[in-house]
PDB file of N, CA and C in Angstrom:
ATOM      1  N   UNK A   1     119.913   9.288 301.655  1.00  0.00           N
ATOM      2  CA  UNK A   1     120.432  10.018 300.541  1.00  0.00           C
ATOM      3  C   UNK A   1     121.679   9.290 300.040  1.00  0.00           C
ATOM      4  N   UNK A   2     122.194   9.192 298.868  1.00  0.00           N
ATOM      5  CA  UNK A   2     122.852   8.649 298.197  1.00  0.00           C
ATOM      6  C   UNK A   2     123.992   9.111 297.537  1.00  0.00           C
ATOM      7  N   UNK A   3     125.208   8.842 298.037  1.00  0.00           N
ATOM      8  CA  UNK A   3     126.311   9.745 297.139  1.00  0.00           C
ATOM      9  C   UNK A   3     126.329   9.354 295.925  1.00  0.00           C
ATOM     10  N   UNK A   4     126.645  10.735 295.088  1.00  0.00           N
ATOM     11  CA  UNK A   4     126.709  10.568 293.435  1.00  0.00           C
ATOM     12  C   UNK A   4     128.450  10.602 293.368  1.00  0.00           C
ATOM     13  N   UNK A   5     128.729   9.279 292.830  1.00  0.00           N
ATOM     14  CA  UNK A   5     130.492   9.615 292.658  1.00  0.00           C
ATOM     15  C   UNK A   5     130.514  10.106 290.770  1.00  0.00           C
ATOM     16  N   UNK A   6     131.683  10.953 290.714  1.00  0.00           N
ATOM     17  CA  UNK A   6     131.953  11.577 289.139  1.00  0.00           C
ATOM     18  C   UNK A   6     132.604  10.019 288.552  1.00  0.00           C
ATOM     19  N   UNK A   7     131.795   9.870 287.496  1.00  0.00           N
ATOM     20  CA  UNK A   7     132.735   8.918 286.606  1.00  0.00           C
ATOM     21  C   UNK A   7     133.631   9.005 285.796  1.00  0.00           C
ATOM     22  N   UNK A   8     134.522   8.457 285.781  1.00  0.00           N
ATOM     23  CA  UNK A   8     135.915   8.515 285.099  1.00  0.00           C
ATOM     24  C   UNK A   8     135.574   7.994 284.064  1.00  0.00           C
ATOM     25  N   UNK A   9     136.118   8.119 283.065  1.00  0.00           N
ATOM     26  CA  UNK A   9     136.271   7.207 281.264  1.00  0.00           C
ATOM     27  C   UNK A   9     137.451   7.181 280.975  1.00  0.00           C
ATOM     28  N   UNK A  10     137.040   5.888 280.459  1.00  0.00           N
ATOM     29  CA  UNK A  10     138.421   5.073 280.446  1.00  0.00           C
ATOM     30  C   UNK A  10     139.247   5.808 279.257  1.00  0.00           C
ATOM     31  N   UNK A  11     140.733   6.274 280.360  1.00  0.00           N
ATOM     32  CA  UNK A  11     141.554   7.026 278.945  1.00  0.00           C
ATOM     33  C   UNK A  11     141.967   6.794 277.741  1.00  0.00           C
ATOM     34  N   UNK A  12     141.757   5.380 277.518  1.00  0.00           N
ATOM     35  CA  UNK A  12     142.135   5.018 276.285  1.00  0.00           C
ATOM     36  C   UNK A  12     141.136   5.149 275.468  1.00  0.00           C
ATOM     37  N   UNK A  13     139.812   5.534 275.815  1.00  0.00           N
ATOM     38  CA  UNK A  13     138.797   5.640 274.546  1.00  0.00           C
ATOM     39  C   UNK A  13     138.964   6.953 273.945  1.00  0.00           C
ATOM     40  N   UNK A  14     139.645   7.903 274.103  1.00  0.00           N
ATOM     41  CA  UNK A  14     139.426   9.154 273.166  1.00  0.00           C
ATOM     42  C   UNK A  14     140.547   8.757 272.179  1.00  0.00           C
ATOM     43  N   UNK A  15     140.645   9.471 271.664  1.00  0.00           N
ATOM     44  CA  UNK A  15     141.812   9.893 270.174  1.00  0.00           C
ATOM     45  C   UNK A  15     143.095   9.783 271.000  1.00  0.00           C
ATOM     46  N   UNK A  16     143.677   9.573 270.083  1.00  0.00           N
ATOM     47  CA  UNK A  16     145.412   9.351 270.046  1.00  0.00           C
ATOM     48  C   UNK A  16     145.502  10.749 270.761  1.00  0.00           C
ATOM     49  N   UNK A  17     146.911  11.108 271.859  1.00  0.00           N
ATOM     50  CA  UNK A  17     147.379  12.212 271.492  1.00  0.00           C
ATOM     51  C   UNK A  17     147.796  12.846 270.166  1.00  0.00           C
ATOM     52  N   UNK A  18     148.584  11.624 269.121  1.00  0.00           N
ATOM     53  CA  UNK A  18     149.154  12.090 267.989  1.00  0.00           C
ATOM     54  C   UNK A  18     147.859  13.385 267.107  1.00  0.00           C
ATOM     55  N   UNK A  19     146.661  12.817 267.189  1.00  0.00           N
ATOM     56  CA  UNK A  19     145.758  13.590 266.722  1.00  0.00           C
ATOM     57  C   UNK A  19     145.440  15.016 267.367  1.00  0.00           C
ATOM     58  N   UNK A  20     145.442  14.854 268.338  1.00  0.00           N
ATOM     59  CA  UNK A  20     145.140  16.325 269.307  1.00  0.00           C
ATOM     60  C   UNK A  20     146.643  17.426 268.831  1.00  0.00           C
ATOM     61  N   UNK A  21     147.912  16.831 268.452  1.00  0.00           N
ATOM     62  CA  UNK A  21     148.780  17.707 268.566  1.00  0.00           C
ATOM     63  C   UNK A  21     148.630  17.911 266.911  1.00  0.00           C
ATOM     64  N   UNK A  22     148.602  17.193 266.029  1.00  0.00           N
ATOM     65  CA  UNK A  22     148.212  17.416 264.614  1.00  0.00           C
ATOM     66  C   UNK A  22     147.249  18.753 264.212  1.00  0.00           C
ATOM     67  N   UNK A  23     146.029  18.263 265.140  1.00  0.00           N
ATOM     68  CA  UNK A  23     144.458  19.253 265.062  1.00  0.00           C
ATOM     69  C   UNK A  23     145.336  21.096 265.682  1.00  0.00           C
ATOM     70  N   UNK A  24     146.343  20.870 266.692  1.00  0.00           N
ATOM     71  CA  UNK A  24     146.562  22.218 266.867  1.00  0.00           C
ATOM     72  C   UNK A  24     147.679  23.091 265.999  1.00  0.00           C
ATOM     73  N   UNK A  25     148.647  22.000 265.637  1.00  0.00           N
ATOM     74  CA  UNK A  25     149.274  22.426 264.400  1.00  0.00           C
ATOM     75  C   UNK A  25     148.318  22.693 263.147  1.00  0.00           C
ATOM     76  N   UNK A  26     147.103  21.864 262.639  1.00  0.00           N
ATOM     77  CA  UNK A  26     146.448  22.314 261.595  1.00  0.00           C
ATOM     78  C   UNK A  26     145.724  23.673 262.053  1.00  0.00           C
ATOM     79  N   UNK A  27     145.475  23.856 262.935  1.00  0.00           N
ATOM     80  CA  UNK A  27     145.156  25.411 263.556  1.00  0.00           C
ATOM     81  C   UNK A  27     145.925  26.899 263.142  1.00  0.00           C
ATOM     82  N   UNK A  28     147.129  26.266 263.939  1.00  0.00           N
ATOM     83  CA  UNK A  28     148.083  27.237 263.440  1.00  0.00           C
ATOM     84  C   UNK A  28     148.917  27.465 262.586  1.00  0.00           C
ATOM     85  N   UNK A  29     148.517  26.567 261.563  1.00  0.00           N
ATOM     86  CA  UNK A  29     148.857  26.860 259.978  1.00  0.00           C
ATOM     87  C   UNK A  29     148.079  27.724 259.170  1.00  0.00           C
ATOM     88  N   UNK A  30     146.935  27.512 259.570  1.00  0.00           N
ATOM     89  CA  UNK A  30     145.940  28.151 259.192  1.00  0.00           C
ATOM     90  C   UNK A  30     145.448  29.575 259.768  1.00  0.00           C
ATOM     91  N   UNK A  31     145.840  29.922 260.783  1.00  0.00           N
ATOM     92  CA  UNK A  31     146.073  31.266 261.166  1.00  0.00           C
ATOM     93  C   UNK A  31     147.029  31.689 261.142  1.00  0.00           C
ATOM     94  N   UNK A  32     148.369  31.406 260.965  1.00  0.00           N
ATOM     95  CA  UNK A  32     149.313  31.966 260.040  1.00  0.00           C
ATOM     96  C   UNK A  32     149.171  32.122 258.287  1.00  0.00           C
ATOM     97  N   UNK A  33     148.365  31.679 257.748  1.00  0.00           N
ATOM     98  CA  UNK A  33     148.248  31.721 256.186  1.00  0.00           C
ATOM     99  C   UNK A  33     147.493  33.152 256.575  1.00  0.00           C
ATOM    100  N   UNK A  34     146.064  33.039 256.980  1.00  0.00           N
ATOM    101  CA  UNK A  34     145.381  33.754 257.374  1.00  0.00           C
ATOM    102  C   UNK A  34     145.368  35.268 257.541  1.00  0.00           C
ATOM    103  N   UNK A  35     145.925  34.736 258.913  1.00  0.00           N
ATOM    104  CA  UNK A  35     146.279  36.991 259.388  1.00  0.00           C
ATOM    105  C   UNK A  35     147.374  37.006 259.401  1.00  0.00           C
ATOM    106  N   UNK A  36     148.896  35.930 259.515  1.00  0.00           N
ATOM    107  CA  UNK A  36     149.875  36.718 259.668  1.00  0.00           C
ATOM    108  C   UNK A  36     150.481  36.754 258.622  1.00  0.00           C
ATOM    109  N   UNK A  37     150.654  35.876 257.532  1.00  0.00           N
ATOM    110  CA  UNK A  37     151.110  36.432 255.934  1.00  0.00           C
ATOM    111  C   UNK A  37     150.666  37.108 255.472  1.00  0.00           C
ATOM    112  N   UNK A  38     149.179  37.756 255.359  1.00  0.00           N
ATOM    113  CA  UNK A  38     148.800  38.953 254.594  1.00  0.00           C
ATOM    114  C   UNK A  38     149.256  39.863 255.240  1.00  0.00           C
ATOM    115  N   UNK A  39     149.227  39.900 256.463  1.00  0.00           N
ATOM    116  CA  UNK A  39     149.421  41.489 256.711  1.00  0.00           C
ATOM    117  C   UNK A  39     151.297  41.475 256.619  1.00  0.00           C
ATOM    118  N   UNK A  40     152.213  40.329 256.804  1.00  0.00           N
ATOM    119  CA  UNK A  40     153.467  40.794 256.611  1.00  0.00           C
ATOM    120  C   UNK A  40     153.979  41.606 255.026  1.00  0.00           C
ATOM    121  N   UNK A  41     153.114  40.889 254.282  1.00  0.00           N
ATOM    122  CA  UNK A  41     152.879  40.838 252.977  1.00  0.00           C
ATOM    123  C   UNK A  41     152.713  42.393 252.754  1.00  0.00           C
ATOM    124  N   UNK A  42     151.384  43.073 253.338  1.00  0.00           N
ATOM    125  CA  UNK A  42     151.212  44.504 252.802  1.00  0.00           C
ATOM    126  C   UNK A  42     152.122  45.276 253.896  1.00  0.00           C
ATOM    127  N   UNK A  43     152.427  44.885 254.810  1.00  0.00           N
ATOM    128  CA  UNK A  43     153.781  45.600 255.427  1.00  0.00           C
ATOM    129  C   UNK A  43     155.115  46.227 254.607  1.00  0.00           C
ATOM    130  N   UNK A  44     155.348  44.560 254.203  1.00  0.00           N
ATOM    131  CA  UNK A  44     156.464  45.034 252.728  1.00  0.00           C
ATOM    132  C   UNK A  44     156.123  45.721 251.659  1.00  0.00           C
ATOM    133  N   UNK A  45     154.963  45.698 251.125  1.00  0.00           N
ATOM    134  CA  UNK A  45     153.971  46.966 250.033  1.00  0.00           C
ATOM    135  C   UNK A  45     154.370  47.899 250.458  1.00  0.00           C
ATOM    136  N   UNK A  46     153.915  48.230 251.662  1.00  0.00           N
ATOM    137  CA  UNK A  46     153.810  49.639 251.988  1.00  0.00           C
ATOM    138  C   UNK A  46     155.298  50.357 252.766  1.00  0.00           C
ATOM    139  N   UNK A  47     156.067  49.367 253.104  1.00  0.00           N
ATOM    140  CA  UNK A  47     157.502  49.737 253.047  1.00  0.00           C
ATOM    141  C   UNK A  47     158.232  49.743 251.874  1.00  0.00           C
ATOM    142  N   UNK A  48     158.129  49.284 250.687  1.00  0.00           N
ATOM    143  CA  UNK A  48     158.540  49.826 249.220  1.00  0.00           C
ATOM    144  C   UNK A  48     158.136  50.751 249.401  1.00  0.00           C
ATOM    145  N   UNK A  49     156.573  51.298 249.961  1.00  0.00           N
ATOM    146  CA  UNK A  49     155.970  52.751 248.463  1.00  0.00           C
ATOM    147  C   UNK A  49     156.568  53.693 249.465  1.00  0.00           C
ATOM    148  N   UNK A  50     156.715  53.430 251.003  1.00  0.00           N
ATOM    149  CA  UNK A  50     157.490  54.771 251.362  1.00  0.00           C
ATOM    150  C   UNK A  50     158.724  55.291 250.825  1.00  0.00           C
ATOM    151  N   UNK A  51     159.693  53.665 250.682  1.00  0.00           N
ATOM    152  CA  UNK A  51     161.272  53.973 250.222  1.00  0.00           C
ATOM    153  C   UNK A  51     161.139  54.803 249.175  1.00  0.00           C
ATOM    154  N   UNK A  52     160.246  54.628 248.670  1.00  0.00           N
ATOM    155  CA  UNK A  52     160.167  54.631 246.459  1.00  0.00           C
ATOM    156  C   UNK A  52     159.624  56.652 246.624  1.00  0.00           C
ATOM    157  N   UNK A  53     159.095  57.088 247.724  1.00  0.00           N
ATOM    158  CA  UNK A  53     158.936  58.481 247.587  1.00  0.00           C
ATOM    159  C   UNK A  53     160.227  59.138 247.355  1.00  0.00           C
ATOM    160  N   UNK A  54     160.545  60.013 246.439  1.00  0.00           N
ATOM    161  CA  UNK A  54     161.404  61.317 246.134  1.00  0.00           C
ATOM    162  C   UNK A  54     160.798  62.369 246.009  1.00  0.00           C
ATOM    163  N   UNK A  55     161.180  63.761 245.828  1.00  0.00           N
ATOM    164  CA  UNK A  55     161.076  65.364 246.061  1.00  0.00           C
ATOM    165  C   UNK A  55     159.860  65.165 244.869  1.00  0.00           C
ATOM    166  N   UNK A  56     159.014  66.310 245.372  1.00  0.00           N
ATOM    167  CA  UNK A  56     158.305  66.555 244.405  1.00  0.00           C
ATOM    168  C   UNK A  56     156.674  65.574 244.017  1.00  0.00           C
ATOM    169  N   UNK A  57     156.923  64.540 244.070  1.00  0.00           N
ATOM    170  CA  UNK A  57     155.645  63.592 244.348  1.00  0.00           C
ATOM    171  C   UNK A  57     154.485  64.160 245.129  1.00  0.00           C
ATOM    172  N   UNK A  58     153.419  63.841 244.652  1.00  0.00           N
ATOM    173  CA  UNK A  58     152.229  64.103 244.877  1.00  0.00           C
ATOM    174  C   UNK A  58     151.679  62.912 246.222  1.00  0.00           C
ATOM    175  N   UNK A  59     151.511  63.423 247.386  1.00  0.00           N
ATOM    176  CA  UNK A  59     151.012  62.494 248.142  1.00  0.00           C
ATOM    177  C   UNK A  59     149.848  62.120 248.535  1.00  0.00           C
ATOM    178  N   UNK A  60     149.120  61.237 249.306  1.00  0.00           N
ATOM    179  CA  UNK A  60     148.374  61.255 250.852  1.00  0.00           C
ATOM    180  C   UNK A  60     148.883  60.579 251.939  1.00  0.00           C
ATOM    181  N   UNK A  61     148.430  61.268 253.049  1.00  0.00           N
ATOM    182  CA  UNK A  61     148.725  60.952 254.202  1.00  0.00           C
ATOM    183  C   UNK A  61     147.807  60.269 254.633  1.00  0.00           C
ATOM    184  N   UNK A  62     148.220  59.472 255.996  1.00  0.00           N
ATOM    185  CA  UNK A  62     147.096  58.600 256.517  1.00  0.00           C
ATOM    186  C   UNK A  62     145.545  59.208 256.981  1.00  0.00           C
ATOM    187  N   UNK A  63     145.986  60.768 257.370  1.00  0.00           N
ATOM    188  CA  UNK A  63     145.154  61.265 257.716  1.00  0.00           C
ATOM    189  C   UNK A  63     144.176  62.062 256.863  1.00  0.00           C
ATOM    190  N   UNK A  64     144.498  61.639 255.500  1.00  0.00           N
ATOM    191  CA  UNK A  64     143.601  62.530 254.279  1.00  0.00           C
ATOM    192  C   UNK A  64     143.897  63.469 253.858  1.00  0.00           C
ATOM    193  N   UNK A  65     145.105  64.093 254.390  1.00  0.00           N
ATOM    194  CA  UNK A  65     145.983  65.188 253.971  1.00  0.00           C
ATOM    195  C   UNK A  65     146.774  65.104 252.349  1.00  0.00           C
ATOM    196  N   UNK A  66     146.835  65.905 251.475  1.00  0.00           N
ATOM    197  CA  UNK A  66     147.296  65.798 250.595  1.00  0.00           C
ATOM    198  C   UNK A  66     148.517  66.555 250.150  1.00  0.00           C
ATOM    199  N   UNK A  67     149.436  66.752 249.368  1.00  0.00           N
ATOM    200  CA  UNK A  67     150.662  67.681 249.769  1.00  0.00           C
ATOM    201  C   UNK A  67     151.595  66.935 248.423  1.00  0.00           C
ATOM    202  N   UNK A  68     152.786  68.104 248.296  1.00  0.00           N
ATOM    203  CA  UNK A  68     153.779  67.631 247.557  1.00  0.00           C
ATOM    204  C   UNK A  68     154.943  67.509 248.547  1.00  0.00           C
ATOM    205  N   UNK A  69     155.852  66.174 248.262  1.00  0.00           N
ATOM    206  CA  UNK A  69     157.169  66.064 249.236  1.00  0.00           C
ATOM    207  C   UNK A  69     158.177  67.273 248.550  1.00  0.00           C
ATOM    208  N   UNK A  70     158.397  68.112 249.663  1.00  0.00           N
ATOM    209  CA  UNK A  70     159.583  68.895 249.340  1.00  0.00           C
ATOM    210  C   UNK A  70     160.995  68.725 249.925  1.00  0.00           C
ATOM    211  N   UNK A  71     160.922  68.004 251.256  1.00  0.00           N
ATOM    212  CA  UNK A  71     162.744  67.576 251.640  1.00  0.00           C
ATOM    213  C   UNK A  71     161.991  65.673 252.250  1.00  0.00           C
ATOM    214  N   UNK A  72     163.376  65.039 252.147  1.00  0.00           N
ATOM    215  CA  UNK A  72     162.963  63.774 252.446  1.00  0.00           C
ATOM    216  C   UNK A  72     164.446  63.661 253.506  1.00  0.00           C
ATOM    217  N   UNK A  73     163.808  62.931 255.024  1.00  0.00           N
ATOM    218  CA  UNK A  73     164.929  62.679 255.820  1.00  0.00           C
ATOM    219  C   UNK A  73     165.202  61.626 256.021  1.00  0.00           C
ATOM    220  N   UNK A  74     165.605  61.012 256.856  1.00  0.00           N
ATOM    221  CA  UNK A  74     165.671  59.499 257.333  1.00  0.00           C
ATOM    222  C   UNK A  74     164.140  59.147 257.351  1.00  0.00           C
ATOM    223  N   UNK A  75     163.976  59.214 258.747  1.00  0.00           N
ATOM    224  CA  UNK A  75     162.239  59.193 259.358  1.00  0.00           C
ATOM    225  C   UNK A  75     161.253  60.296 258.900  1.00  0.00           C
ATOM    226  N   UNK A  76     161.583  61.190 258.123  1.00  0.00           N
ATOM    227  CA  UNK A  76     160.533  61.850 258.378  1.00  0.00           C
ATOM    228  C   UNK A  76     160.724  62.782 256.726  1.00  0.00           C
ATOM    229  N   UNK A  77     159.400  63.192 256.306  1.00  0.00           N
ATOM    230  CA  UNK A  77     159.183  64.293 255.407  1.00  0.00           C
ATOM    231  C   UNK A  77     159.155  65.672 255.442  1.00  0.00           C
ATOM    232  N   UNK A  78     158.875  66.292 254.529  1.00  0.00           N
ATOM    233  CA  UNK A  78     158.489  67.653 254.459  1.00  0.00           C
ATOM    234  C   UNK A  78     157.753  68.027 253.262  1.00  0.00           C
ATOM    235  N   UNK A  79     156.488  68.257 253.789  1.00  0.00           N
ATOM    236  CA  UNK A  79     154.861  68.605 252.977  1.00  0.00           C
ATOM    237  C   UNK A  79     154.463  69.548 252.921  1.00  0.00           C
ATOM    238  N   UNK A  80     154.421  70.292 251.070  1.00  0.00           N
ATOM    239  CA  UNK A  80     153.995  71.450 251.466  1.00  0.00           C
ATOM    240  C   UNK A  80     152.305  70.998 251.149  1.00  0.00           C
ATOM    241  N   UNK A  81     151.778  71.234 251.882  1.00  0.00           N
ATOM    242  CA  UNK A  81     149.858  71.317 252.035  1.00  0.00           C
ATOM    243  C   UNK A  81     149.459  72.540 251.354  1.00  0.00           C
ATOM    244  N   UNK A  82     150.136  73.713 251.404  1.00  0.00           N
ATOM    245  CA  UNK A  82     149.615  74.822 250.381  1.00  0.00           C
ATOM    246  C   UNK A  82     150.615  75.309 250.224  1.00  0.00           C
ATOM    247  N   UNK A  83     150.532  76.867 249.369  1.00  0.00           N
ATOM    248  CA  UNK A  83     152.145  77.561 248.715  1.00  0.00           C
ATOM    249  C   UNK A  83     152.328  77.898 249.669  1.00  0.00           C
ATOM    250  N   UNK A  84     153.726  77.603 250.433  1.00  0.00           N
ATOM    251  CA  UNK A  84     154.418  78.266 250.901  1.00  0.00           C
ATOM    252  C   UNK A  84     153.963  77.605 252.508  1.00  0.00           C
ATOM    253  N   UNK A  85     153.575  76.822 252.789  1.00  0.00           N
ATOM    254  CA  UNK A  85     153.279  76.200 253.907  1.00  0.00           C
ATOM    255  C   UNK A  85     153.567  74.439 254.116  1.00  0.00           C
ATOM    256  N   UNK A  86     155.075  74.488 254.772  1.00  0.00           N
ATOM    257  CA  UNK A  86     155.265  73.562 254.845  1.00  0.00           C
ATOM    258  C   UNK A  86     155.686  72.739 256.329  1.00  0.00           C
ATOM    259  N   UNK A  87     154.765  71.430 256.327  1.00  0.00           N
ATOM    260  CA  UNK A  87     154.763  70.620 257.320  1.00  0.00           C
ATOM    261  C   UNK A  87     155.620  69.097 257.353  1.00  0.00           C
ATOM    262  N   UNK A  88     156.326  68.985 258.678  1.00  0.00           N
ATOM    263  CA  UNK A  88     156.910  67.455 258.779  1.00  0.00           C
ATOM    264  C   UNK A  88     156.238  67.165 259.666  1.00  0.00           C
ATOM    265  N   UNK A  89     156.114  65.617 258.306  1.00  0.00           N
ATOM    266  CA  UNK A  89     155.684  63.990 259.120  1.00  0.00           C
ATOM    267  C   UNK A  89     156.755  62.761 259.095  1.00  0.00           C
ATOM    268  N   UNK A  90     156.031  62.117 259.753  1.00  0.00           N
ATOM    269  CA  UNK A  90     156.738  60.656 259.651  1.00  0.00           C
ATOM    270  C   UNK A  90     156.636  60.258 258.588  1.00  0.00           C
ATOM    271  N   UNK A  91     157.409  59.426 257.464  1.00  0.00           N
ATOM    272  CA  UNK A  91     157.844  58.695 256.906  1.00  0.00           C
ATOM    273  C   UNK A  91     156.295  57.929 256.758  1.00  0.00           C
ATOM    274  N   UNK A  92     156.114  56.882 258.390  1.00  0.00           N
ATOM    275  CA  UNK A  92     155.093  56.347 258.137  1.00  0.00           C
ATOM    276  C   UNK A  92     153.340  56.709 257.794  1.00  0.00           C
ATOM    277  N   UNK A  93     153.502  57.939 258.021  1.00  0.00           N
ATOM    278  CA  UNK A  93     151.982  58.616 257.552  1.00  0.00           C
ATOM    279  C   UNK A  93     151.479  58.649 255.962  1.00  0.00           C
ATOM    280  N   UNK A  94     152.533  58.377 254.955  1.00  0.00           N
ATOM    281  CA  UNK A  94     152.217  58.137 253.813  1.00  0.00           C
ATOM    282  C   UNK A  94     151.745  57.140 253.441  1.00  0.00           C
ATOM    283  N   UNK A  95     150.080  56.773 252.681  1.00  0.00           N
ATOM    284  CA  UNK A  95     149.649  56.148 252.671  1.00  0.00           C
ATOM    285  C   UNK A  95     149.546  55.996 251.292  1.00  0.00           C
ATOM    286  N   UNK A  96     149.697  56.378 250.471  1.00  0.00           N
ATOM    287  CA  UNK A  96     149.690  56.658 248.822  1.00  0.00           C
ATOM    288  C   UNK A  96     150.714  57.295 248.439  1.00  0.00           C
ATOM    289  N   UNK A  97     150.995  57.403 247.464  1.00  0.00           N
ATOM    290  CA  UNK A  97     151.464  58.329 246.333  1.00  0.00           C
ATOM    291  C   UNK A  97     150.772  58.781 244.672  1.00  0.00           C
ATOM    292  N   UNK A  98     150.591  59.221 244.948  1.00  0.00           N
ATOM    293  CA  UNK A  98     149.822  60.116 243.352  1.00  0.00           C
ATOM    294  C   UNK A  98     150.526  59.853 242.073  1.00  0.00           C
ATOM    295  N   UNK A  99     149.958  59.476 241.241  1.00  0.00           N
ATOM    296  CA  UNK A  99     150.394  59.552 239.623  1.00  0.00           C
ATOM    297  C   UNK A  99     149.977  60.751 239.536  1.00  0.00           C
ATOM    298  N   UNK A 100     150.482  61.030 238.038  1.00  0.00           N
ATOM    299  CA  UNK A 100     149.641  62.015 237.236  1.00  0.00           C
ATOM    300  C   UNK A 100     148.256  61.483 236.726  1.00  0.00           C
ATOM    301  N   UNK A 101     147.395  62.300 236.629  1.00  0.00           N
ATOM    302  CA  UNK A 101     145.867  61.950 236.267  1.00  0.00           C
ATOM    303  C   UNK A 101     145.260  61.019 237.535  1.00  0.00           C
ATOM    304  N   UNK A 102     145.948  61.270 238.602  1.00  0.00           N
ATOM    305  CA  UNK A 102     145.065  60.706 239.751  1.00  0.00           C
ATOM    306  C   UNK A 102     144.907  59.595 240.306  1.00  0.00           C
ATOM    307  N   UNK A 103     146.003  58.879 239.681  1.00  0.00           N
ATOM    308  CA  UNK A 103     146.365  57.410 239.540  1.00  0.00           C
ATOM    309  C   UNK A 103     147.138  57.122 240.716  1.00  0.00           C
ATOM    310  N   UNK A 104     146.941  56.620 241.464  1.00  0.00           N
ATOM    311  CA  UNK A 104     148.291  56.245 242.646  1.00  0.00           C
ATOM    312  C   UNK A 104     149.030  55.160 242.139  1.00  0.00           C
ATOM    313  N   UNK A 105     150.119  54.944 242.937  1.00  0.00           N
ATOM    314  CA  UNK A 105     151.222  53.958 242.402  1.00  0.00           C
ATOM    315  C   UNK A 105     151.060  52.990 242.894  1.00  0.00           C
ATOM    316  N   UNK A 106     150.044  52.978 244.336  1.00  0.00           N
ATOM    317  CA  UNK A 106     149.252  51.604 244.924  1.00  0.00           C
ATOM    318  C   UNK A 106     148.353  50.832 244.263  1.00  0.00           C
ATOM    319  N   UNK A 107     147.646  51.832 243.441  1.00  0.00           N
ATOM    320  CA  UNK A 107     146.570  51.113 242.472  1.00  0.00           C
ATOM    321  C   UNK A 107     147.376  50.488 241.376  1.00  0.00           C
ATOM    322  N   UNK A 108     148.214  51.106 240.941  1.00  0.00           N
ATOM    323  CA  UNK A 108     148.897  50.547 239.728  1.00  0.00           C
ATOM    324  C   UNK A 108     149.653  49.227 239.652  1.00  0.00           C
ATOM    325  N   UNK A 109     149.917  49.520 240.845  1.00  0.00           N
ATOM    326  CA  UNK A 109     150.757  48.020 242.064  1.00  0.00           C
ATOM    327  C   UNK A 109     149.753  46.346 241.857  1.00  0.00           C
ATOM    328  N   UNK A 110     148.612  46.829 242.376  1.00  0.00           N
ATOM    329  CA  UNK A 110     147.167  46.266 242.342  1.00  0.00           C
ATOM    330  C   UNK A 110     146.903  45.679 241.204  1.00  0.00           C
ATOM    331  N   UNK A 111     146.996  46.540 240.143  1.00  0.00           N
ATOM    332  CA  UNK A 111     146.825  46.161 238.769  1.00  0.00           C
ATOM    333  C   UNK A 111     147.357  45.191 238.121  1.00  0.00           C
ATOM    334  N   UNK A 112     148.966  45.791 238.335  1.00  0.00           N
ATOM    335  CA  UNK A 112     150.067  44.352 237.809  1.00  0.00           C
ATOM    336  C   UNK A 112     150.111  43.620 238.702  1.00  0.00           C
TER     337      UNK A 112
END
């Protein structure tokens, strides 16, 4: 029986390192364009449209809830969901804001 030895190749035949460190930087340029600028991007969207809520605005919540803002705190709201029934959320549960005629201010955002 016959030993099989592993063959080595000679290190100088592959690619430069310079190329291997290039190929992983072109990687991660490209998954930073990718997933992490868009989403920082609608982060800041959607941290305007919370700042931009005042009293009275027509909302939705993340959870499909709909309501007018009646007190605004640091972190958190106050929604009335029907007359005379009013609930606090977070700040971050607002996912829209309502125009008149049904228009949100996200879509309008979109538009321009």
């Amino acid at each position: 029986m016959s030993t099989a030895w592993a063959q080595v190749g000679d290190p100088a035949s592959g690619p430069p390192a310079a190329y291997n460190i290039g190929f992983i930087l072109l990687m991660i340029g490209i998954f930073y364009f990718v997933l992490l600028r868009p989403e920082q991007k609608r982060r800041k969207e959607q941290q305007t449209l919370i700042d931009s809520v005042k009293r009275n605005d027509q909302i939705v919540l993340n959870s499909g809830m709909h309501g007018r803002v009646v007190a605004l705190a640091e972190k958190t709201i106050t929604v009335e969901i029907a007359p005379k029934i009013q609930v606090v959320f977070d700040r971050s549960a607002i996912q829209a804001v309502q125009m008149p005629g049904s228009e949100t201010r996200e879509k309008e955002r979109e538009k321009s």
